[in-house]
N, C-alpha and C. Protein backbone atom coordinates (compact mmCIF):
# COMPACT_ATOMS: atom_id res chain seq x y z
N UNK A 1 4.95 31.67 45.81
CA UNK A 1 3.96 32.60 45.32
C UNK A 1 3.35 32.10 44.01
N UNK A 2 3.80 31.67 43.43
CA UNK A 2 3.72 31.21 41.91
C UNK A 2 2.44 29.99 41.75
N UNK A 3 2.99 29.05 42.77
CA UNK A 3 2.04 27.96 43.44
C UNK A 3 0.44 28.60 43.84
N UNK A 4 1.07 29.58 44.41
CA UNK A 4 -0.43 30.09 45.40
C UNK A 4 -1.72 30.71 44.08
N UNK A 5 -0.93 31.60 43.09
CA UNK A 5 -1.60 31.64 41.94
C UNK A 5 -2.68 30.90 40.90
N UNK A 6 -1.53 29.78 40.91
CA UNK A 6 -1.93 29.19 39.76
C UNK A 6 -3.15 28.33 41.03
N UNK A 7 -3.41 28.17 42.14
CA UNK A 7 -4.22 27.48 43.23
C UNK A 7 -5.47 28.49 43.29
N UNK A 8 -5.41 29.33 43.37
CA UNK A 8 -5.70 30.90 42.88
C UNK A 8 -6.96 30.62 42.12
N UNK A 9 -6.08 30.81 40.48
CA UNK A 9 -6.74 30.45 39.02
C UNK A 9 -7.35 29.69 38.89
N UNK A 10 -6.89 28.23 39.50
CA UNK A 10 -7.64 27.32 39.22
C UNK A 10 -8.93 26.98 40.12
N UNK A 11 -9.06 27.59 41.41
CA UNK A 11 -10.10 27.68 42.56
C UNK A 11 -11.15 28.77 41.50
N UNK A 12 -10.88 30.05 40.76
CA UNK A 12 -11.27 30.69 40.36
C UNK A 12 -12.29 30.25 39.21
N UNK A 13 -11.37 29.58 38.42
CA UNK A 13 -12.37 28.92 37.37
C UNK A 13 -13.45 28.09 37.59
N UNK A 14 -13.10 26.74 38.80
CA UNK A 14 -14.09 26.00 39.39
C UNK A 14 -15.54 26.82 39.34
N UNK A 15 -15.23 27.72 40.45
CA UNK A 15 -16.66 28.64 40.60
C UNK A 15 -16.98 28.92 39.62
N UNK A 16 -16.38 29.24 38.58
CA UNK A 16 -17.03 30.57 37.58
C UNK A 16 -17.87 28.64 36.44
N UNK A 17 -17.17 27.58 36.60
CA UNK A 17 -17.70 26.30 35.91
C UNK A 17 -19.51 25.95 36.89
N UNK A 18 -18.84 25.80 38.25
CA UNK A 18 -19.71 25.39 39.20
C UNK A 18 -21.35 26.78 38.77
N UNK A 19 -21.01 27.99 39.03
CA UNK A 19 -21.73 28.97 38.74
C UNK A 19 -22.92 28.81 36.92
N UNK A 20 -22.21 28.61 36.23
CA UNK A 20 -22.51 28.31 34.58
C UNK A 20 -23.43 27.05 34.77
N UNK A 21 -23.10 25.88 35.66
CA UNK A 21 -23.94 24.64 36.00
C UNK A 21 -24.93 24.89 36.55
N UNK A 22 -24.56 25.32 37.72
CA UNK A 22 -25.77 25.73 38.65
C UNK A 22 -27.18 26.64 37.84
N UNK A 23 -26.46 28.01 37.35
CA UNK A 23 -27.67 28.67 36.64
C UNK A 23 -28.32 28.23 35.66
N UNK A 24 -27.48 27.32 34.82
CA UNK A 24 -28.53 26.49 33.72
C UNK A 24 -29.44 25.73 33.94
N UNK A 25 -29.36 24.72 34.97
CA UNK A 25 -30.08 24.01 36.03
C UNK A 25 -30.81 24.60 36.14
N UNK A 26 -30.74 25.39 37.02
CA UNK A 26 -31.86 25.85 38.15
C UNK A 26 -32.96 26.97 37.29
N UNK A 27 -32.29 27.16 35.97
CA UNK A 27 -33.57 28.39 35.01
C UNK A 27 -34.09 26.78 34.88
N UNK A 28 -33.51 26.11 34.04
CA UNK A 28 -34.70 24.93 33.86
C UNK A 28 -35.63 24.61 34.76
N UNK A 29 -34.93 24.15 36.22
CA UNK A 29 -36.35 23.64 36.94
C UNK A 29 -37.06 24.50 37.37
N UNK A 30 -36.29 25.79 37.35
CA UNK A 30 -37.17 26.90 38.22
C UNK A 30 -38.62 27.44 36.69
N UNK A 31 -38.58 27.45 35.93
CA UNK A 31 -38.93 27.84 34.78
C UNK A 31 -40.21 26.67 34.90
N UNK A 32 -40.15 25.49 35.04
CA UNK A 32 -40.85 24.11 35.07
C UNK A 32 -41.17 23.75 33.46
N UNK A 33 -40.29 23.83 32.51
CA UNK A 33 -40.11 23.83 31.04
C UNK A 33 -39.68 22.60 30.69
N UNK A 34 -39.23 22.13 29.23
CA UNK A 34 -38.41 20.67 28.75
C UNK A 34 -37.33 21.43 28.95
N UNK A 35 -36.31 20.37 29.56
CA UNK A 35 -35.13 21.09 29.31
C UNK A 35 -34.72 21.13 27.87
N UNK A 36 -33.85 22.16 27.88
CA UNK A 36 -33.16 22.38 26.36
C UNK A 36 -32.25 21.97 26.16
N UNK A 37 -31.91 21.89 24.23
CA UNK A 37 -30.48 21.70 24.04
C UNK A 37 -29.25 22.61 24.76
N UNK A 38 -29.30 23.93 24.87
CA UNK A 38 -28.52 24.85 25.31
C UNK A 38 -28.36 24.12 26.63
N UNK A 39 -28.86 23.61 27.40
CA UNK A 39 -28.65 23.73 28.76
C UNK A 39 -27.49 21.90 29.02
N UNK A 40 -28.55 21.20 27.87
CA UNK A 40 -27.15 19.83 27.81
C UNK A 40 -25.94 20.33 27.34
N UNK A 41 -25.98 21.02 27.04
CA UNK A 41 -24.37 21.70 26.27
C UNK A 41 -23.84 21.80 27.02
N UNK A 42 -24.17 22.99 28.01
CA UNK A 42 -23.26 23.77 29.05
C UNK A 42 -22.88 22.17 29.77
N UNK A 43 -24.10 21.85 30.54
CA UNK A 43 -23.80 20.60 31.51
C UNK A 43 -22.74 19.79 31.01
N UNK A 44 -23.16 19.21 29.60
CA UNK A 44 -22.05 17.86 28.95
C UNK A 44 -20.81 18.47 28.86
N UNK A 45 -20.77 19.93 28.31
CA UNK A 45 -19.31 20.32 28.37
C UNK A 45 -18.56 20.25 29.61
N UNK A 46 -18.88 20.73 31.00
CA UNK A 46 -18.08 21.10 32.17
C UNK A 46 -18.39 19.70 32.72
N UNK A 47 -19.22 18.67 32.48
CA UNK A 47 -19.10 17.36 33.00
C UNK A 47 -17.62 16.84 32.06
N UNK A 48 -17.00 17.42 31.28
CA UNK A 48 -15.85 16.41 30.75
C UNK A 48 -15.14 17.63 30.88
N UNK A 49 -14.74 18.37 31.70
CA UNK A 49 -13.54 18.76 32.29
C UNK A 49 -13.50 18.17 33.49
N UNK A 50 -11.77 17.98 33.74
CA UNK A 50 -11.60 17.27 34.39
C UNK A 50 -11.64 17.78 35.85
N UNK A 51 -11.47 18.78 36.13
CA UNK A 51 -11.89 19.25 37.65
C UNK A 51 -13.08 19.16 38.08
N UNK A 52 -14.33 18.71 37.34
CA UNK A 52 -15.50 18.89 37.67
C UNK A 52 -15.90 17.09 37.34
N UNK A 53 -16.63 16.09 37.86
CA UNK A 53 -16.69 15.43 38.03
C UNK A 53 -18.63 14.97 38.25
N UNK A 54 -19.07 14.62 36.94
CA UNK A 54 -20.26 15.01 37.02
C UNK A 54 -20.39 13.63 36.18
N UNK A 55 -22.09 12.73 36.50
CA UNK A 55 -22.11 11.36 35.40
C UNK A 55 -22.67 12.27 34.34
N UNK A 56 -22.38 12.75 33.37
CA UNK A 56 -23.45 13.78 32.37
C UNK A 56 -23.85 12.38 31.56
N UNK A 57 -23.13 11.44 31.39
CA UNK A 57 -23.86 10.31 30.71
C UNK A 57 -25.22 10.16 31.08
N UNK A 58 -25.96 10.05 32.25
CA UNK A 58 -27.01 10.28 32.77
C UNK A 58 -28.19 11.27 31.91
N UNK A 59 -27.75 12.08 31.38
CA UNK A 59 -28.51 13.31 30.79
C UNK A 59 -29.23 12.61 29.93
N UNK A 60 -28.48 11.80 29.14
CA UNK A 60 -28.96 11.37 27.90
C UNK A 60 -30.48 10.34 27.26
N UNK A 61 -30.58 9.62 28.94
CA UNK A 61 -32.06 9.41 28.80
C UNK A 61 -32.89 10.14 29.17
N UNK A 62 -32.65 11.25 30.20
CA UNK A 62 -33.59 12.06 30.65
C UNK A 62 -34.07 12.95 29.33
N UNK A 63 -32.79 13.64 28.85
CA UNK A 63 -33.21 14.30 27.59
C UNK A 63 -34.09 13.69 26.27
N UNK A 64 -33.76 12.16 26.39
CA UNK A 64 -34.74 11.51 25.32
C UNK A 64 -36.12 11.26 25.76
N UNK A 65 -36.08 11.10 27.05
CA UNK A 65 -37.71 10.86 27.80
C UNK A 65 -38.41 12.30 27.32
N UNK A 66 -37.82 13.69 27.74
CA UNK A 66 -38.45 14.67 27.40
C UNK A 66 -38.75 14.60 25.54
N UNK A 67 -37.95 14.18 24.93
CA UNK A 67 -38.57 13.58 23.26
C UNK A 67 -37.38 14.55 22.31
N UNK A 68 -36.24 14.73 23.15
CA UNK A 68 -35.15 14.97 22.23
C UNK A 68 -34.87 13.98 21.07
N UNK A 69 -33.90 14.29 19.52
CA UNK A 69 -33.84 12.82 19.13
C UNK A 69 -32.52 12.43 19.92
N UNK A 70 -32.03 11.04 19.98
CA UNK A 70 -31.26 10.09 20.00
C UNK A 70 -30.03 10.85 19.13
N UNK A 71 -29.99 10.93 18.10
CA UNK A 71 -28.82 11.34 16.90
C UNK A 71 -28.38 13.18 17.60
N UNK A 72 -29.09 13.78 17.54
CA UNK A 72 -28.71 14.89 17.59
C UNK A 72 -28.38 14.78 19.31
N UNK A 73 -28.58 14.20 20.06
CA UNK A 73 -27.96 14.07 21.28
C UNK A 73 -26.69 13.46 21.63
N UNK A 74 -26.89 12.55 20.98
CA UNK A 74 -25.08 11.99 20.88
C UNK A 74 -24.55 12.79 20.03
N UNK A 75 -24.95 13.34 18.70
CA UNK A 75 -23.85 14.57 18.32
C UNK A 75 -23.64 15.93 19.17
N UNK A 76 -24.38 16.63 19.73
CA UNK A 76 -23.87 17.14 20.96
C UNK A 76 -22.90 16.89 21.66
N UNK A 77 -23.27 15.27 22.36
CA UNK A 77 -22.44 15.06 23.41
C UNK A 77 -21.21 14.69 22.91
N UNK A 78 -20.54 14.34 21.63
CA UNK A 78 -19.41 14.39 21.11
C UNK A 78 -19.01 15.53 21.23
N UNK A 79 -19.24 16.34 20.21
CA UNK A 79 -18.91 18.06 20.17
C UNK A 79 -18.33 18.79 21.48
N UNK A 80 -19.42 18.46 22.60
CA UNK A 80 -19.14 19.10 23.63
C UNK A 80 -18.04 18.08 24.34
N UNK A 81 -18.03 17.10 24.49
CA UNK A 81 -16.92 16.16 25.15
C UNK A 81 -15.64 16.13 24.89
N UNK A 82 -15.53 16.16 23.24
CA UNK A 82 -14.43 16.41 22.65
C UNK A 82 -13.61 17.74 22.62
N UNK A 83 -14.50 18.66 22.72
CA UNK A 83 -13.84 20.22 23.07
C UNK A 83 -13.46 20.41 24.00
N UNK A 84 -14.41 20.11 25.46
CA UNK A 84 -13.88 19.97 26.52
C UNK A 84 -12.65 18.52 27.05
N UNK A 85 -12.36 17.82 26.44
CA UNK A 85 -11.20 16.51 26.76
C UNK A 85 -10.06 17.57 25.92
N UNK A 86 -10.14 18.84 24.53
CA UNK A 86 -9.33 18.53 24.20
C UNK A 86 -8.19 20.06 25.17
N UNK A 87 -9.78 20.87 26.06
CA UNK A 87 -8.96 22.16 26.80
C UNK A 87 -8.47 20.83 28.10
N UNK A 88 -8.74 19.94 28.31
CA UNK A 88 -7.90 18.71 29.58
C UNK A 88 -6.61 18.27 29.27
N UNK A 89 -6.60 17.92 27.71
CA UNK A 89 -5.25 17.60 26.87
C UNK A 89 -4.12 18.69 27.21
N UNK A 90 -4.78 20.12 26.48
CA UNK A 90 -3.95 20.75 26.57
C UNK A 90 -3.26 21.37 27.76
N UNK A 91 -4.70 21.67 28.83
CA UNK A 91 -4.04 21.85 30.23
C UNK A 91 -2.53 20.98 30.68
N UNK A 92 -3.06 20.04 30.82
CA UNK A 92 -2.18 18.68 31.00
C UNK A 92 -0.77 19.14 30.05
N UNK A 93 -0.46 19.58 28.85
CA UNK A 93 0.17 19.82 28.03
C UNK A 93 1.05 20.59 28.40
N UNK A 94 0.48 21.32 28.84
CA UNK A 94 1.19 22.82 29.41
C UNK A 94 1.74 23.28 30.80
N UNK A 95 1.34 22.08 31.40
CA UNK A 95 2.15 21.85 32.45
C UNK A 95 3.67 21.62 32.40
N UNK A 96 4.42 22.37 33.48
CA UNK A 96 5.78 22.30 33.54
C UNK A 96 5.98 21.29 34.21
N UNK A 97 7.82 20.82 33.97
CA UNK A 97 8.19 19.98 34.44
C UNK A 97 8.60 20.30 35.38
N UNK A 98 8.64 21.73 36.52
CA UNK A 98 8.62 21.68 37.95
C UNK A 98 7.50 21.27 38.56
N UNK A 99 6.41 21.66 38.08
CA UNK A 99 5.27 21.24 38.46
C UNK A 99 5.44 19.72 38.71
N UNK A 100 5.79 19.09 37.63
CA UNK A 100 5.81 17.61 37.52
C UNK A 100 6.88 17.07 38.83
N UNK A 101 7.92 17.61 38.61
CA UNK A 101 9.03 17.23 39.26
C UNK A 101 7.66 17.28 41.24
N UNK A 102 7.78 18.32 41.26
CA UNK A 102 7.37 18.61 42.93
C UNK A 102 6.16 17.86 43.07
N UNK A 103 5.36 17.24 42.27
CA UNK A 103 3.96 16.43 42.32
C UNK A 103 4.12 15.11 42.79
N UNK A 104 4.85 14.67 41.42
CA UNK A 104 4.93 13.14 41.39
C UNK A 104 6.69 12.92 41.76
N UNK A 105 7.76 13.46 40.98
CA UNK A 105 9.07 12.88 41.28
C UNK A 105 8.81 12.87 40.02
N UNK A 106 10.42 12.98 39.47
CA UNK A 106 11.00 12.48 37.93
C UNK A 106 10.75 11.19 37.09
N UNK A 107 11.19 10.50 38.69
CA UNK A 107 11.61 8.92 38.28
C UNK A 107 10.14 8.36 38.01
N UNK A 108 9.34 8.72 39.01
CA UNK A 108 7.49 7.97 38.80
C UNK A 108 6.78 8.88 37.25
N UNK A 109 7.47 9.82 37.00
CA UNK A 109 6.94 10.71 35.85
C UNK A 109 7.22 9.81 34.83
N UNK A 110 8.45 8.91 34.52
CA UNK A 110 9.08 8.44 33.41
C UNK A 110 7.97 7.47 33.37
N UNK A 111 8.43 6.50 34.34
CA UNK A 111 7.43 5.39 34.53
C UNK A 111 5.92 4.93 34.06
N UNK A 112 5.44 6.46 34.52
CA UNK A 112 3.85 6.98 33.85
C UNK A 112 3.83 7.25 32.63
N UNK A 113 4.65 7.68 32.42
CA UNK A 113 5.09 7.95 30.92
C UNK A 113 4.91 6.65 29.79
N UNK A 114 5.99 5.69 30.21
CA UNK A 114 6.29 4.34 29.45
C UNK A 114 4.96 4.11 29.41
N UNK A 115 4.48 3.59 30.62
CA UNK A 115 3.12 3.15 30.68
C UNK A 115 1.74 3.38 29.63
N UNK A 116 1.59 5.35 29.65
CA UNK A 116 0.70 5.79 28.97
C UNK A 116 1.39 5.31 27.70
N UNK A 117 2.11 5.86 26.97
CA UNK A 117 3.06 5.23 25.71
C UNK A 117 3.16 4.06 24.96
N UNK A 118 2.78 3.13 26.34
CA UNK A 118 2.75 1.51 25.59
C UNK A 118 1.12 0.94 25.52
N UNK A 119 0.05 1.79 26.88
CA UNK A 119 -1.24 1.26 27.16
C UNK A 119 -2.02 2.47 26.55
N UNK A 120 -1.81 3.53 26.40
CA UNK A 120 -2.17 4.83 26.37
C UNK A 120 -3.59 4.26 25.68
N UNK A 121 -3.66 4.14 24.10
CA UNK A 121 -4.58 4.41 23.51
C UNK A 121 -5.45 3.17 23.83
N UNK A 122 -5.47 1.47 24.15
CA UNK A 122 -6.19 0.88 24.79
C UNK A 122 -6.92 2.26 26.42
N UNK A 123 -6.06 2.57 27.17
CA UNK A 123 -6.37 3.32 28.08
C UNK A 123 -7.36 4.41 27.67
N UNK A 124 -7.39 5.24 26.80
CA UNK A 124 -8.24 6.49 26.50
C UNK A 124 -9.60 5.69 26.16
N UNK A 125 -9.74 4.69 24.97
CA UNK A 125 -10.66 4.04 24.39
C UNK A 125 -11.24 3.31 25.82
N UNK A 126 -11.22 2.63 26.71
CA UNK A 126 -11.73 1.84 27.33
C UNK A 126 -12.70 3.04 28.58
N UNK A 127 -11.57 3.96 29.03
CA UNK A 127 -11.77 5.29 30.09
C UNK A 127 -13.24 6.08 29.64
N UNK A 128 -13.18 6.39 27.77
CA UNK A 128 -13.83 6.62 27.27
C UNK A 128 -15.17 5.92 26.42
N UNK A 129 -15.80 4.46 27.05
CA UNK A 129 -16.23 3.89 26.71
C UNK A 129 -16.89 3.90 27.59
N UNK A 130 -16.08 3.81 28.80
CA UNK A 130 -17.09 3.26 30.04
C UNK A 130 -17.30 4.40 31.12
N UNK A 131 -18.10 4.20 32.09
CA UNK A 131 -18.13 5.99 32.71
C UNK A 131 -17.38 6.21 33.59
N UNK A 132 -16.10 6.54 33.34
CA UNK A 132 -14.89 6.57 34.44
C UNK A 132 -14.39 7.72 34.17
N UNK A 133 -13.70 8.05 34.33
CA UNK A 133 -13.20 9.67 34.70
C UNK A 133 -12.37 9.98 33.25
N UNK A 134 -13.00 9.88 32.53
CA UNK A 134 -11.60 9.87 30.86
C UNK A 134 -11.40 11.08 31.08
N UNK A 135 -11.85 12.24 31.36
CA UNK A 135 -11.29 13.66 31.11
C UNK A 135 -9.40 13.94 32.16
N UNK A 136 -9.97 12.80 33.34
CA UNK A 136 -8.71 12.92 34.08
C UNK A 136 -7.59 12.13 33.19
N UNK A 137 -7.45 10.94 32.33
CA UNK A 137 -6.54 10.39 31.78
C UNK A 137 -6.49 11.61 30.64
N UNK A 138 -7.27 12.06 30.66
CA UNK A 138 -6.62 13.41 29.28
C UNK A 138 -5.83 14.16 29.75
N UNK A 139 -5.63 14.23 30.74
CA UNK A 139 -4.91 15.61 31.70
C UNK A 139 -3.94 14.90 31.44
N UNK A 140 -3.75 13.32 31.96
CA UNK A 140 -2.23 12.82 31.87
C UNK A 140 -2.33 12.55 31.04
N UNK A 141 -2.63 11.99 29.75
CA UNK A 141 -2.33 11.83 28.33
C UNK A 141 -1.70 13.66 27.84
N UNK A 142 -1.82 14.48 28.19
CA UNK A 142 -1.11 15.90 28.08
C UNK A 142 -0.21 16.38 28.65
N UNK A 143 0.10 15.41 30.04
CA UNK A 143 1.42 15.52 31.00
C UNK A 143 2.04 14.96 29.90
N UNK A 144 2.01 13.54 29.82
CA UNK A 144 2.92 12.70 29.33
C UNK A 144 3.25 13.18 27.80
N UNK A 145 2.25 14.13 27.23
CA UNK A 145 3.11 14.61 25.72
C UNK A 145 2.48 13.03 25.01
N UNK A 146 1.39 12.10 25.33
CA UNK A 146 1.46 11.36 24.17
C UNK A 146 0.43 11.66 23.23
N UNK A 147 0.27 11.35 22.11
CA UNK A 147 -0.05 11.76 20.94
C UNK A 147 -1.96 12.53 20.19
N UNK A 148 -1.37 13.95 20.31
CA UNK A 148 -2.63 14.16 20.51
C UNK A 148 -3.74 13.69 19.54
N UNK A 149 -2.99 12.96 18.13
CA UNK A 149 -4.32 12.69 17.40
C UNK A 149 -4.70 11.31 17.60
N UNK A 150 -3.83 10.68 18.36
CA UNK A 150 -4.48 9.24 18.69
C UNK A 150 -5.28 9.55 19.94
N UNK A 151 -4.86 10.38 20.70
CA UNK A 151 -5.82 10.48 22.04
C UNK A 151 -6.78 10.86 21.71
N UNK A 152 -7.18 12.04 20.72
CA UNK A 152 -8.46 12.23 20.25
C UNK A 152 -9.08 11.44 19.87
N UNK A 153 -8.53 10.51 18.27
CA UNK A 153 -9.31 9.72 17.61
C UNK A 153 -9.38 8.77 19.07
N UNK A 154 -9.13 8.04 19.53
CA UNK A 154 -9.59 7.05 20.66
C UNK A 154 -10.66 7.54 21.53
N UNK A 155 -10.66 8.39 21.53
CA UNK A 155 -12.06 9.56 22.97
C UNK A 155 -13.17 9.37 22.07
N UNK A 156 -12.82 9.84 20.68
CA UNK A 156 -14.08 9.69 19.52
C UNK A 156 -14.33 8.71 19.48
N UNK A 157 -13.79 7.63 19.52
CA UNK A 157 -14.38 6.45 18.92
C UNK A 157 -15.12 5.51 20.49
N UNK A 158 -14.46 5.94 21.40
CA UNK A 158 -14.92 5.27 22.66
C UNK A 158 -16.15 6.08 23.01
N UNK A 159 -16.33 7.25 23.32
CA UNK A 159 -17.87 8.32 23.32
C UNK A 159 -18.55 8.07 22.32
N UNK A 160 -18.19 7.97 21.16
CA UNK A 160 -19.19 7.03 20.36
C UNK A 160 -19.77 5.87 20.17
N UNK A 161 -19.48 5.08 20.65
CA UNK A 161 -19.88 3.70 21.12
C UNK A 161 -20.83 3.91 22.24
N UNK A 162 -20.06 4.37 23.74
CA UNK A 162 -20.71 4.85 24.90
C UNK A 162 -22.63 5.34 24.34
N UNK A 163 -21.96 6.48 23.60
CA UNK A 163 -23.48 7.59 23.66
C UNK A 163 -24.44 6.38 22.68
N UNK A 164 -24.20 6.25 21.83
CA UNK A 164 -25.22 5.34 20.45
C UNK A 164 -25.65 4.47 21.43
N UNK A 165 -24.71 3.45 22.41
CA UNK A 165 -24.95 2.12 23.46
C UNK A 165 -26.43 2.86 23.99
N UNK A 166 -26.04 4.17 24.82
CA UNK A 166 -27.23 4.53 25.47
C UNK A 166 -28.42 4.96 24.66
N UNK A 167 -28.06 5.53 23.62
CA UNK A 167 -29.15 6.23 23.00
C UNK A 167 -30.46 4.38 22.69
N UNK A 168 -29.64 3.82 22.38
CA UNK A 168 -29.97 2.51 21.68
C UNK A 168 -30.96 1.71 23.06
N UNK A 169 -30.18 1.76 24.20
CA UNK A 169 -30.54 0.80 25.18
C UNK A 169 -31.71 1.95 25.79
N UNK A 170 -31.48 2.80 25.37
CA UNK A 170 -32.56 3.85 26.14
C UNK A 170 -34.30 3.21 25.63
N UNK A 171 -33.53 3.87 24.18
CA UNK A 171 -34.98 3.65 23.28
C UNK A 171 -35.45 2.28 23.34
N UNK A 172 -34.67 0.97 23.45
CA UNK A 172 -35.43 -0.20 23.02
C UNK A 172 -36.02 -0.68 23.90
N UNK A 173 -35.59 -0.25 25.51
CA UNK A 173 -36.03 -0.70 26.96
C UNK A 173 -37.23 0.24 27.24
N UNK A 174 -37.02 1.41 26.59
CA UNK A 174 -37.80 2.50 27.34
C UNK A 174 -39.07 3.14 26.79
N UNK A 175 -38.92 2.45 25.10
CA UNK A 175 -39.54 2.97 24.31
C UNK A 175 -40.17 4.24 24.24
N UNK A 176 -38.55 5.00 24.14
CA UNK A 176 -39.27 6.39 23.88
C UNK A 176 -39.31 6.56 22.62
């Protein structure tokens, strides 16, 4: 029963994420307006949770073509990335070790463990550099209990590189 719940909760939230995406979207195109800052928010935020699986990196030239700046778009997309990696952390965090036990096994838990522990912060920085799923290594960087201010500072410093890369390659190719 307990299982069926928390399958439940978490089916529950999807929609209520999926729902928040969808309507921001669709006032924009339906509206035929620039899109807004409000509406990259919502998007960049639920694109870096990890159940939702979205390139929001993508946003970031579209939003500069419409004549957003560059600076205040990558500070956004920090803000919102980092808030949302850090409710992935903690999810991940707060997971029990039955949970763990009935998922993976003890013995492959340790293993993952050492691993994140010895590669972890190369791992967050690289996940978070390049457009690969970093919100999911946050989930297990929060299983594994490893260190939440290096996992942060590493997400910061890799999304920062990432967003400036684009903001930079946007403008000099695209000359907006």
């Amino acid at each position: 029963m307990r299982n069926r719940t928390r399958a439940l909760v978490a089916a529950g939230l999807l929609l209520v994420a999926i729902a928040i995406i969808s309507l921001t979207i669709g006032r924009t195109i339906l509206s035929d307006r620039q899109p807004g800052l409000s509406g990259f928010s919502v998007v960049h935020f639920a694109g870096y949770l990890f159940f939702l699986l979205m390139p929001v990196e993508a946003l970031v030239p579209i939003y500069l073509a419409e004549g957003h700046s560059g600076a205040l778009l990558v500070g956004i997309a920090l803000v919102t990335a980092i808030a949302a990696q850090t409710i992935d952390y903690g999810i991940g965090h707060a997971v029990s070790g039955e949970v763990i036990d009935n998922l993976i096994g003890t013995k492959r838990y340790e293993r993952a463990k050492g691993a994140i522990h010895r590669y972890g912060h190369w791992a967050v920085l690289l996940f978070n550099l390049l457009p690969l799923s970093s919100p999911n290594l946050l989930l297990v960087a929060g299983v594994t209990q490893y260190s939440f201010r290096k996992t942060m500072m590493f997400s910061f410093i890799g999304l920062s590189c990432k967003y400036v890369a684009i903001v930079y390659l946007t403008v000099g190719f695209g000359g907006f």
